[in-house]
Protein backbone atom coordinates (compact mmCIF):
# COMPACT_ATOMS: atom_id res chain seq x y z
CA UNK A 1 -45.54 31.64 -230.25
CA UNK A 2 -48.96 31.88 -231.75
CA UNK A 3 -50.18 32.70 -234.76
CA UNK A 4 -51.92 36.65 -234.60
CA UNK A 5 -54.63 36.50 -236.98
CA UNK A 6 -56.96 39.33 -238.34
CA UNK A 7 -60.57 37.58 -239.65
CA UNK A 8 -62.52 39.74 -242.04
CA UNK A 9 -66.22 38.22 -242.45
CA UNK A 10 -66.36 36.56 -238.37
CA UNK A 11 -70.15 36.49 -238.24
CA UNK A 12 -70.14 34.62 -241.72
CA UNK A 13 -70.08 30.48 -242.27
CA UNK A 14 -66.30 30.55 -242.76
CA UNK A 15 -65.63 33.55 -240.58
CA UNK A 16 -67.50 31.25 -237.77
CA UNK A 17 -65.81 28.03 -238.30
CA UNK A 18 -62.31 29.70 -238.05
CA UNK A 19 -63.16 31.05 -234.89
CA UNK A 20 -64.22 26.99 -234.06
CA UNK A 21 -60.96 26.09 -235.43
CA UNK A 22 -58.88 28.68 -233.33
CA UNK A 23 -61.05 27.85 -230.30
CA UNK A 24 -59.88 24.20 -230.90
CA UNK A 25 -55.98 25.18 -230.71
CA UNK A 26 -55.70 28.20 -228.38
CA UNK A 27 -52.05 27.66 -227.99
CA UNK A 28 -51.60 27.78 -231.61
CA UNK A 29 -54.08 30.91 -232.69
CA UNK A 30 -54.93 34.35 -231.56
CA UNK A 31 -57.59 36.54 -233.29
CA UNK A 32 -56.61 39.67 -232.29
CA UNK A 33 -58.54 41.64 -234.83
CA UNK A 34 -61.79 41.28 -236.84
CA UNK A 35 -64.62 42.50 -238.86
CA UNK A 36 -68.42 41.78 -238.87
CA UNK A 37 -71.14 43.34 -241.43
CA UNK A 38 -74.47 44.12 -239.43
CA UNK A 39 -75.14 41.17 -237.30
CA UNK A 40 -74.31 43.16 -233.81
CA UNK A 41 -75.86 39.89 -232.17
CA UNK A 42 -73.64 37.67 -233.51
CA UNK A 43 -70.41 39.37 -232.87
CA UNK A 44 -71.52 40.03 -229.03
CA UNK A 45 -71.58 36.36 -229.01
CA UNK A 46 -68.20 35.79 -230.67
CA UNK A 47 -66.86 38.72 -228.51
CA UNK A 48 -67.83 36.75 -225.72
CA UNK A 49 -66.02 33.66 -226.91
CA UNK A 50 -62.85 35.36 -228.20
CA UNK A 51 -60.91 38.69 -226.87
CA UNK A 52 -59.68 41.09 -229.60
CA UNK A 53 -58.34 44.26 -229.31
CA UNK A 54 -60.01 45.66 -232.81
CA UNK A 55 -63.17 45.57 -234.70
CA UNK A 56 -64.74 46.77 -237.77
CA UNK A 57 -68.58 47.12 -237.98
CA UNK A 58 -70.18 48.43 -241.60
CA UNK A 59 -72.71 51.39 -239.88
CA UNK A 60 -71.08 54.11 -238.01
CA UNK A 61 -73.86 54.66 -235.48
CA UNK A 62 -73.27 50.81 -234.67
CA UNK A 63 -69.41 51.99 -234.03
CA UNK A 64 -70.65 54.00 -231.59
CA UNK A 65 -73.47 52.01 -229.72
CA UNK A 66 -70.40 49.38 -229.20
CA UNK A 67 -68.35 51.86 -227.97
CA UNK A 68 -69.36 53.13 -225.03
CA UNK A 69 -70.22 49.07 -224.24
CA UNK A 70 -66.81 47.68 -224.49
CA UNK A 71 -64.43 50.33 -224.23
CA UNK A 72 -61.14 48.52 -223.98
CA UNK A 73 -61.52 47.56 -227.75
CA UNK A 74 -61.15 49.76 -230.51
CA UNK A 75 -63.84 50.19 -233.09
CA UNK A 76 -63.48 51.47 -236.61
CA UNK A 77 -66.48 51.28 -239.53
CA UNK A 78 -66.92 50.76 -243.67
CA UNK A 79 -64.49 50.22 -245.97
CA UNK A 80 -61.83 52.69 -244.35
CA UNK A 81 -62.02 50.30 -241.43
CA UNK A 82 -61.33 47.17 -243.19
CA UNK A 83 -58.54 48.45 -244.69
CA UNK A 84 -57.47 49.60 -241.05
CA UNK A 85 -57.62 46.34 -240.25
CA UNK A 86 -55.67 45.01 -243.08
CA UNK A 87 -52.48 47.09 -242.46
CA UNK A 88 -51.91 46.60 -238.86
CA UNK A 89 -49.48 44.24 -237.02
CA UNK A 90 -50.35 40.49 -237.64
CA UNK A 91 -49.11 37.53 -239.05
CA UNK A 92 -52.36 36.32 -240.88
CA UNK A 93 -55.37 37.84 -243.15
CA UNK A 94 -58.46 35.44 -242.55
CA UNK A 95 -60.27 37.06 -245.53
CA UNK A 96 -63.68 35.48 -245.41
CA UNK A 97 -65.08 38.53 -246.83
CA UNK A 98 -68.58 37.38 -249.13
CA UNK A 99 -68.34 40.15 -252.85
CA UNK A 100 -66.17 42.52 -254.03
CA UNK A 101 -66.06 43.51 -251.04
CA UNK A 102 -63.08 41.85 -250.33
CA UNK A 103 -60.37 42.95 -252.85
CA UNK A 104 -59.46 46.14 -251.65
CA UNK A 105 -58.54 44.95 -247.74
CA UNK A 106 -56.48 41.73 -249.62
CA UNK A 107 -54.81 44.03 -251.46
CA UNK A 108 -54.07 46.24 -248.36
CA UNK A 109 -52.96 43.29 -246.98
CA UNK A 110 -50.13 42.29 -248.97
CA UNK A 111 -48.77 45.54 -250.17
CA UNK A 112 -48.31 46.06 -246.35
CA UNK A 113 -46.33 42.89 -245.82
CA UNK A 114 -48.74 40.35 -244.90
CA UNK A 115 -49.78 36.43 -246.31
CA UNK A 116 -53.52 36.18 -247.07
CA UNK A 117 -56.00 32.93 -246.11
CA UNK A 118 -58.28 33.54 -248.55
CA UNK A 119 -61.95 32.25 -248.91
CA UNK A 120 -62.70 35.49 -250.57
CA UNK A 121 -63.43 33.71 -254.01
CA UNK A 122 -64.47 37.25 -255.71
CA UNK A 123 -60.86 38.91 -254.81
CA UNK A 124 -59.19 36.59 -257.74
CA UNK A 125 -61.79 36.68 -259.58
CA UNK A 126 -62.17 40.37 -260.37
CA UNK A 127 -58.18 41.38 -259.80
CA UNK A 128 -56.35 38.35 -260.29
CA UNK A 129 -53.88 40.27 -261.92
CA UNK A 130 -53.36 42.81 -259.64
CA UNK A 131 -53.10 40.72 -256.76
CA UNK A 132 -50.24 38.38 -258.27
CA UNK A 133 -48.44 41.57 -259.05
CA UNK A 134 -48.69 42.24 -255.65
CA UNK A 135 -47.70 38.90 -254.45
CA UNK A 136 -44.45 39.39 -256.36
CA UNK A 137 -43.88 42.63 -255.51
CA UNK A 138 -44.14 41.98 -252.18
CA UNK A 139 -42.59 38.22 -251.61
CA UNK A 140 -45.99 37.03 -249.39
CA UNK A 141 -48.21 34.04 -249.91
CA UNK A 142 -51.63 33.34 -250.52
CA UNK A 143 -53.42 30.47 -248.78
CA UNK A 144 -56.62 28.86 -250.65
CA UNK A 145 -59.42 28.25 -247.96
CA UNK A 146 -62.33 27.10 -250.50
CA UNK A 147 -62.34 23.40 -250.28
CA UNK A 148 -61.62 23.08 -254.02
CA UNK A 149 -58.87 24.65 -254.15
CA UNK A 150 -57.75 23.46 -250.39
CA UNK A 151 -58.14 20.01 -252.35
CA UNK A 152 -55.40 20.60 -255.14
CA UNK A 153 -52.86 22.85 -253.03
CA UNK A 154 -52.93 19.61 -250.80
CA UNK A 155 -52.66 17.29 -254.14
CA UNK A 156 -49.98 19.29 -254.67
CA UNK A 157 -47.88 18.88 -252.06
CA UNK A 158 -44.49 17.31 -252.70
CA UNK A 159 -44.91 17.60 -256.17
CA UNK A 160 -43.60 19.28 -258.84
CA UNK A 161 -45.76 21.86 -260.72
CA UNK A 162 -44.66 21.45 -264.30
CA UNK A 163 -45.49 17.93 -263.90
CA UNK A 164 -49.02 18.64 -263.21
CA UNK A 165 -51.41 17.72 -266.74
CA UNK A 166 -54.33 19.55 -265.52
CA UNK A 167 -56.66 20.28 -262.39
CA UNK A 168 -60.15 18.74 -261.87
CA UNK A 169 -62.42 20.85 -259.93
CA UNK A 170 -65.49 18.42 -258.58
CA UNK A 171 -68.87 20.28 -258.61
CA UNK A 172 -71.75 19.07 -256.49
CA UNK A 173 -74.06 20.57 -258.75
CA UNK A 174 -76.09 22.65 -255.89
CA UNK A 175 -79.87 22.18 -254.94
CA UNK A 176 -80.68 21.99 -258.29
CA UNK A 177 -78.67 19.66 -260.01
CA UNK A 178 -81.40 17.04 -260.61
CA UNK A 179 -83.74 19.42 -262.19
CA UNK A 180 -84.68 20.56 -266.04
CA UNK A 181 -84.22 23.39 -267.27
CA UNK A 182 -88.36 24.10 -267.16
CA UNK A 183 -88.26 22.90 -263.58
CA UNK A 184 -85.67 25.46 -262.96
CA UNK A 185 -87.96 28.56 -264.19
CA UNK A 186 -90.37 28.15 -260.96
CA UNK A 187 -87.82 27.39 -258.47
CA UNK A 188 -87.98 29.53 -254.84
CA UNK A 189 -85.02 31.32 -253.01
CA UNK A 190 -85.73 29.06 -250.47
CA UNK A 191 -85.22 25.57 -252.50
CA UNK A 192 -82.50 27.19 -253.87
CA UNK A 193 -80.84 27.24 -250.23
CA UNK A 194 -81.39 24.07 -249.47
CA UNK A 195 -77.71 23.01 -250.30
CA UNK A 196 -77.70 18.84 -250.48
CA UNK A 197 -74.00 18.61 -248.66
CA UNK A 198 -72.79 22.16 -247.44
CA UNK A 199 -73.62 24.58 -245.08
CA UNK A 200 -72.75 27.90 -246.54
CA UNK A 201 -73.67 31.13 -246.58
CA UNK A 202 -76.98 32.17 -248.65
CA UNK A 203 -75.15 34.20 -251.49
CA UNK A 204 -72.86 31.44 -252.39
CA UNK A 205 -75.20 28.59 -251.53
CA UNK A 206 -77.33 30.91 -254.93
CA UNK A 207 -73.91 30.35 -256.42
CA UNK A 208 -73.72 26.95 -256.15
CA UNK A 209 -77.71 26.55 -257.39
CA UNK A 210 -76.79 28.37 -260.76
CA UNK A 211 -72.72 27.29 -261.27
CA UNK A 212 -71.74 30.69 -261.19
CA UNK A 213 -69.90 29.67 -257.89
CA UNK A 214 -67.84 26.92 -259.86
CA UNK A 215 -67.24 28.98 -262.62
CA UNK A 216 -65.79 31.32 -260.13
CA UNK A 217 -63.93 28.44 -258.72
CA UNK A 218 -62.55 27.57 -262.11
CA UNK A 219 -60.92 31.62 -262.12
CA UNK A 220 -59.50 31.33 -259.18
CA UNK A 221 -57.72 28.27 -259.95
CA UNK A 222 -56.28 29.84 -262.89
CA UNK A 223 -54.51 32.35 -260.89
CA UNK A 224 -53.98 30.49 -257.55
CA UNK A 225 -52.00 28.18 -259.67
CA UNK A 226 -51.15 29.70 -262.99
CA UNK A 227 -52.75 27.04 -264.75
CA UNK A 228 -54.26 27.57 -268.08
CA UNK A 229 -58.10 27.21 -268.53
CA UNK A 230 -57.72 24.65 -271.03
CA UNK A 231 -55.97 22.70 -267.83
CA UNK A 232 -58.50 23.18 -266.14
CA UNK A 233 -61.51 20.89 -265.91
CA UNK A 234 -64.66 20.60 -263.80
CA UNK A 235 -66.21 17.17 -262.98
CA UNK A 236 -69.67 16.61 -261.11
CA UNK A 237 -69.87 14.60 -258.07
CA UNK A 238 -72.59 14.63 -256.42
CA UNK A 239 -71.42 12.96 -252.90
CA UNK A 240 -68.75 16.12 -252.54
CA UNK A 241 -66.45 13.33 -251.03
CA UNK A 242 -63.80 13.95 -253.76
CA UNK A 243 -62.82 17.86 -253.09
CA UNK A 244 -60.56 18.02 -256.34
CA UNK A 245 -57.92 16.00 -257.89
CA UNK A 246 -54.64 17.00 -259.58
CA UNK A 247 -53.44 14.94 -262.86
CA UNK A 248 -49.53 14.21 -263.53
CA UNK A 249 -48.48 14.25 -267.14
CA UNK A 250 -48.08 9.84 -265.97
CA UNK A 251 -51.94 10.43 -265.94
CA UNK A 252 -51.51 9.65 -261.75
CA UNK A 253 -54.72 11.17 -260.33
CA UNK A 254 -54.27 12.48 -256.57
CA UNK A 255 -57.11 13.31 -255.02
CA UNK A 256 -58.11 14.81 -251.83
CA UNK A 257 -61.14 13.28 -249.50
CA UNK A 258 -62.87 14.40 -246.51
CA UNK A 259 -66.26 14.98 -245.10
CA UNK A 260 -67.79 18.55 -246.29
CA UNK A 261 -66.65 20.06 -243.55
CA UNK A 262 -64.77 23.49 -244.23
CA UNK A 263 -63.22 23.44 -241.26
CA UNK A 264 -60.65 21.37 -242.54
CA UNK A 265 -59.61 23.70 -245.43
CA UNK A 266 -59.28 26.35 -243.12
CA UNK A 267 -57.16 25.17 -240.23
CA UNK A 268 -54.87 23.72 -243.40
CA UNK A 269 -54.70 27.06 -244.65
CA UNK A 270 -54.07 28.33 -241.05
CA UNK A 271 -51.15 25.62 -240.32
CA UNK A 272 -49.49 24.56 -243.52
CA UNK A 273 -47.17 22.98 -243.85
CA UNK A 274 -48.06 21.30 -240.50
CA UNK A 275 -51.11 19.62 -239.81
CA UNK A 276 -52.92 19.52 -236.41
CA UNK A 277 -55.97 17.44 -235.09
CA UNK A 278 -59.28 18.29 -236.03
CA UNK A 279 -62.66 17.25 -234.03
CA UNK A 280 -65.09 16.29 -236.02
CA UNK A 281 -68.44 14.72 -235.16
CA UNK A 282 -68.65 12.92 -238.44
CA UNK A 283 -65.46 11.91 -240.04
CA UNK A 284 -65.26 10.28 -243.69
CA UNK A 285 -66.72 7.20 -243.53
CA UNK A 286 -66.22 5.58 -247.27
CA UNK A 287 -67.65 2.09 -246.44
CA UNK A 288 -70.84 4.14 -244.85
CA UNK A 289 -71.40 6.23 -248.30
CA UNK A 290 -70.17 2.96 -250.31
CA UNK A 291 -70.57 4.58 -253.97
CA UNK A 292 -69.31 7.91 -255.62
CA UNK A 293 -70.71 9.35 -258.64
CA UNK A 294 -68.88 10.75 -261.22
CA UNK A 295 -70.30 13.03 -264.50
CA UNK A 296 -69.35 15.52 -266.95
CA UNK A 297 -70.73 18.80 -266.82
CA UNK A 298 -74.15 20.14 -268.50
CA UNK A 299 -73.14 23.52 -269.79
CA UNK A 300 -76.72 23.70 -271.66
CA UNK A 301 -78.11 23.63 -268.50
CA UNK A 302 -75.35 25.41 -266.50
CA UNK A 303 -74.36 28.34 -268.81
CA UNK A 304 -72.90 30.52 -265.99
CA UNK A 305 -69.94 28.32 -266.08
CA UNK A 306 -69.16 28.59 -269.52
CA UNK A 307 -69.48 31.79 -269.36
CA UNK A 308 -66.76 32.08 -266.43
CA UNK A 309 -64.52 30.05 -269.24
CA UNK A 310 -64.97 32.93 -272.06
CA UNK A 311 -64.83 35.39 -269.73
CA UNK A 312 -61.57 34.22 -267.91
CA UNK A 313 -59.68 33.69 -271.21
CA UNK A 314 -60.56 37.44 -272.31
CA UNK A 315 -60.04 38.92 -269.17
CA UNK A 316 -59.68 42.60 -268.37
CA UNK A 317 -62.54 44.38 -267.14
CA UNK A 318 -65.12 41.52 -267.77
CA UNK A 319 -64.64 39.27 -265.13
CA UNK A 320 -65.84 42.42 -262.85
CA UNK A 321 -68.43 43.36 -264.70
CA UNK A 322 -69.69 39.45 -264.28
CA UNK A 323 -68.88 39.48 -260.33
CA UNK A 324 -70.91 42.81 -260.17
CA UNK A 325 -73.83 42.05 -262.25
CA UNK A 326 -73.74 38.25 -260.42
CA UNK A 327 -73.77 40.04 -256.71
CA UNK A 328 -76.63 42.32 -257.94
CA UNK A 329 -78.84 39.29 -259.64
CA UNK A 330 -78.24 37.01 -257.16
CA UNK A 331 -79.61 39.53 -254.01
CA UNK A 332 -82.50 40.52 -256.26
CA UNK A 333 -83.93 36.64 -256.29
CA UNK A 334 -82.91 35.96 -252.62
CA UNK A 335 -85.59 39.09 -252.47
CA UNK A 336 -88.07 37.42 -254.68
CA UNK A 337 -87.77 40.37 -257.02
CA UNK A 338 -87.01 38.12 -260.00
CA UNK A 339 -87.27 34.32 -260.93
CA UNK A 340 -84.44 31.93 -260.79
CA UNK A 341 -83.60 32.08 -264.55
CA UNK A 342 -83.27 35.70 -265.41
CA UNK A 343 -80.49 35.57 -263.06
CA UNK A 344 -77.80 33.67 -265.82
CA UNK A 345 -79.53 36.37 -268.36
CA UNK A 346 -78.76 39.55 -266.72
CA UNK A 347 -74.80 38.37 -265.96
CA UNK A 348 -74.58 37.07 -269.76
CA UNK A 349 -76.48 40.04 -270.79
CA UNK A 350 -73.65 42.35 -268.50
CA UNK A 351 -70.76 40.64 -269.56
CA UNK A 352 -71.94 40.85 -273.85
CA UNK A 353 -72.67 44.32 -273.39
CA UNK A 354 -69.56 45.67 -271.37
CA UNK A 355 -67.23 47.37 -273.60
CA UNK A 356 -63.56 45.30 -272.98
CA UNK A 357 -60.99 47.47 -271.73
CA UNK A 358 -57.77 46.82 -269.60
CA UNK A 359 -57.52 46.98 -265.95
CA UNK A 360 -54.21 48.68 -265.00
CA UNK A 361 -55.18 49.65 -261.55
CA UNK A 362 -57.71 49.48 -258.53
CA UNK A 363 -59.94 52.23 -260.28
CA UNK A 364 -60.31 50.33 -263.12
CA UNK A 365 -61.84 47.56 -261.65
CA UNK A 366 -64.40 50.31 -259.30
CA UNK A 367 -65.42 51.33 -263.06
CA UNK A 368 -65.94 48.12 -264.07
CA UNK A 369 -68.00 46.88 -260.70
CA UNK A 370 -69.93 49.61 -260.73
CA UNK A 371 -70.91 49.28 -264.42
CA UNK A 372 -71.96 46.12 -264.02
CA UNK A 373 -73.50 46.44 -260.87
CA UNK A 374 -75.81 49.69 -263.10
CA UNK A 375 -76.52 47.47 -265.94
CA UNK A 376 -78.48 44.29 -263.65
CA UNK A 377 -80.23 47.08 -261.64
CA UNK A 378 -81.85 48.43 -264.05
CA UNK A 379 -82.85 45.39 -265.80
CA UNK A 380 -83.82 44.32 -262.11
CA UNK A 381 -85.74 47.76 -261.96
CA UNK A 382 -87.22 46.67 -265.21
CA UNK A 383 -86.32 49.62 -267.16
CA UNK A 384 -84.90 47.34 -270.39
């Protein structure tokens, strides 16, 4: 029988390769519902290439125009209709959801009996807590899809857990990683998107440029794996060969290798504990790349990913507040509105100015998005 999956985020870079991977093994994978944001073009073309019987657009007038042009599938809109979408009949969430954005259909997801692929970093990171509740309360799973992570639930395997010492979470470093920090203060949205090794999609390919992306990396971790941050280290390697390793309390170091291809992550995520072939044009090749490069992290230079340290270790409302004022900072250079740098100031300026308070519920962290998301626009605006 094959796997029924829902994919949140299909006209995205992961939302696109799991459609590749599906296409790959149709006797193994159905889509048989998903979501796109605006890019009508894209999902004619992926609606040409797959046949679902559900889809969920952002605009409502878009809802409508696709309609009346294929009426044997059912259309729904905004948030309402990713939550739609969540709660019907399935077997797999594909969240691949890009923000905040995608908390509230994960959620959905689980509470209505369903096990969650999820590339949608930003869910952990702002509701961690909430969503392991969940997971608990509900007996489902959650699958990692970012290669990182992908990496250590593989190193994993056929382990036990309370052997594991600690986690090492490689970091390529982004476009940027061979620059100063005054070469960083003239640097272009367009440099900045020039990712050495990945192709990605623009707001995390930002992420990767300014570490906020690792440090995000490093909070999901923490709750993917209830590991401690102190047990949790990042290493830079520039080759992004090494995806992450896992190290025993015997000091063994297992380590998973591919090429950066996140197709791989997500078919494992789609077929654990199984694995199935996987075409790719250009498999590892070790004796072609011959050396790997290994380095501790510059938090100097990188102080988005310290901050993800504090602010995971105090928790509550702050790791929202960061996620909000990071999504609003990061869209405002991709604009050209403001230069690379202020973009670590105005989430480090957020998170030191948010009053702490606990997050008991899904309103809590709305408050806390939305006050972050105030305080960068209106430094953005330039009104402080």
């Amino acid at each position: 029988m094959k796997k029924r999956l829902v994919l949140l985020g299909a006209s995205g870079s992961i939302g696109r390769q799991t459609i590749d991977v599906v296409l790959q093994h149709p006797d193994l994978y159905e889509i048989t519902a998903l979501s796109v944001g605006r890019n009508i073009a894209e999902l004619k073309r992926i609606l040409s290439e797959v046949s679902v019987k559900d889809v969920c657009v952002i605009e409502e007038a878009a809802m409508r125009s696709l309609q009346e042009e294929y009426p044997d599938i059912r259309f729904c809109c905004g948030d309402e209709g990713l939550l739609r979408l969540a709660e019907m009949d399935y077997d797999l969430l594909v969240n691949a959801l890009v923000g905040f954005a995608g908390f509230a259909p994960t959620l959905r997801a689980i509470e209505t009996g369903h096990d969650v692929a999820l590339a949608n970093k930003e869910t952990l990171v702002v509701g961690g807590e909430l969503i392991k509740k969940a997971l608990q309360q509900y007996g489902r799973k959650l699958y990692p899809i970012d290669s990182e992570h992908s990496a250590i639930f593989q190193c994993m395997q056929g382990n036990d857990a309370k052997n594991i010492k600690r986690l090492i979470i490689t970091a390529s470093g982004g476009a940027f990683r061979n620059k100063s920090r005054d070469e960083l203060a003239d640097v272009t949205a367009a440099e900045a998107l020039a990712h050495p090794n990945w192709s990605m999609g623009d707001k995390i390919t930002i992420d990767s440029a300014t570490m906020m992306n690792k440090g995000f990396e490093v909070m999901e971790a923490h709750w993917l794996f209830d590991m401690d941050y102190d047990r949790i280290d990042v290493l830079m390697h520039a080759e992004s060969v090494i995806h992450s390793m896992v190290e025993y309390i015997d000091h063994s170091v297992i380590a998973q290798l591919g090429a950066p291809d996140m197709r791989l992550p997500i078919q494992y995520a789609l077929s654990w504990p199984d694995r199935f072939e996987l075409h790719q044009d250009e498999p590892l090749d070790l004796a072609k790349i011959g050396t790997l490069h290994f380095a501790a992290p510059d938090t100097d230079r990188f102080p988005l990913l310290k901050l993800a340290y504090d602010t995971g270790r105090k928790g509550g409302n702050l790791p929202a507040v960061m996620n909000a004022a990071n999504e609003s900072a990061n869209a405002a250079f991709r604009k050209g509105i403001i230069p690379f740098l202020k973009i670590e100031e105005i989430i480090i300026g957020a998170v030191n100015s948010a009053e702490y308070k606990e997050i008991r519920d899904v309103d809590d962290l709305l408050e806390a998005d939305a006050w972050g998301t105030a305080y960068a626009d209106k430094i953005i605006r330039g009104e402080e």
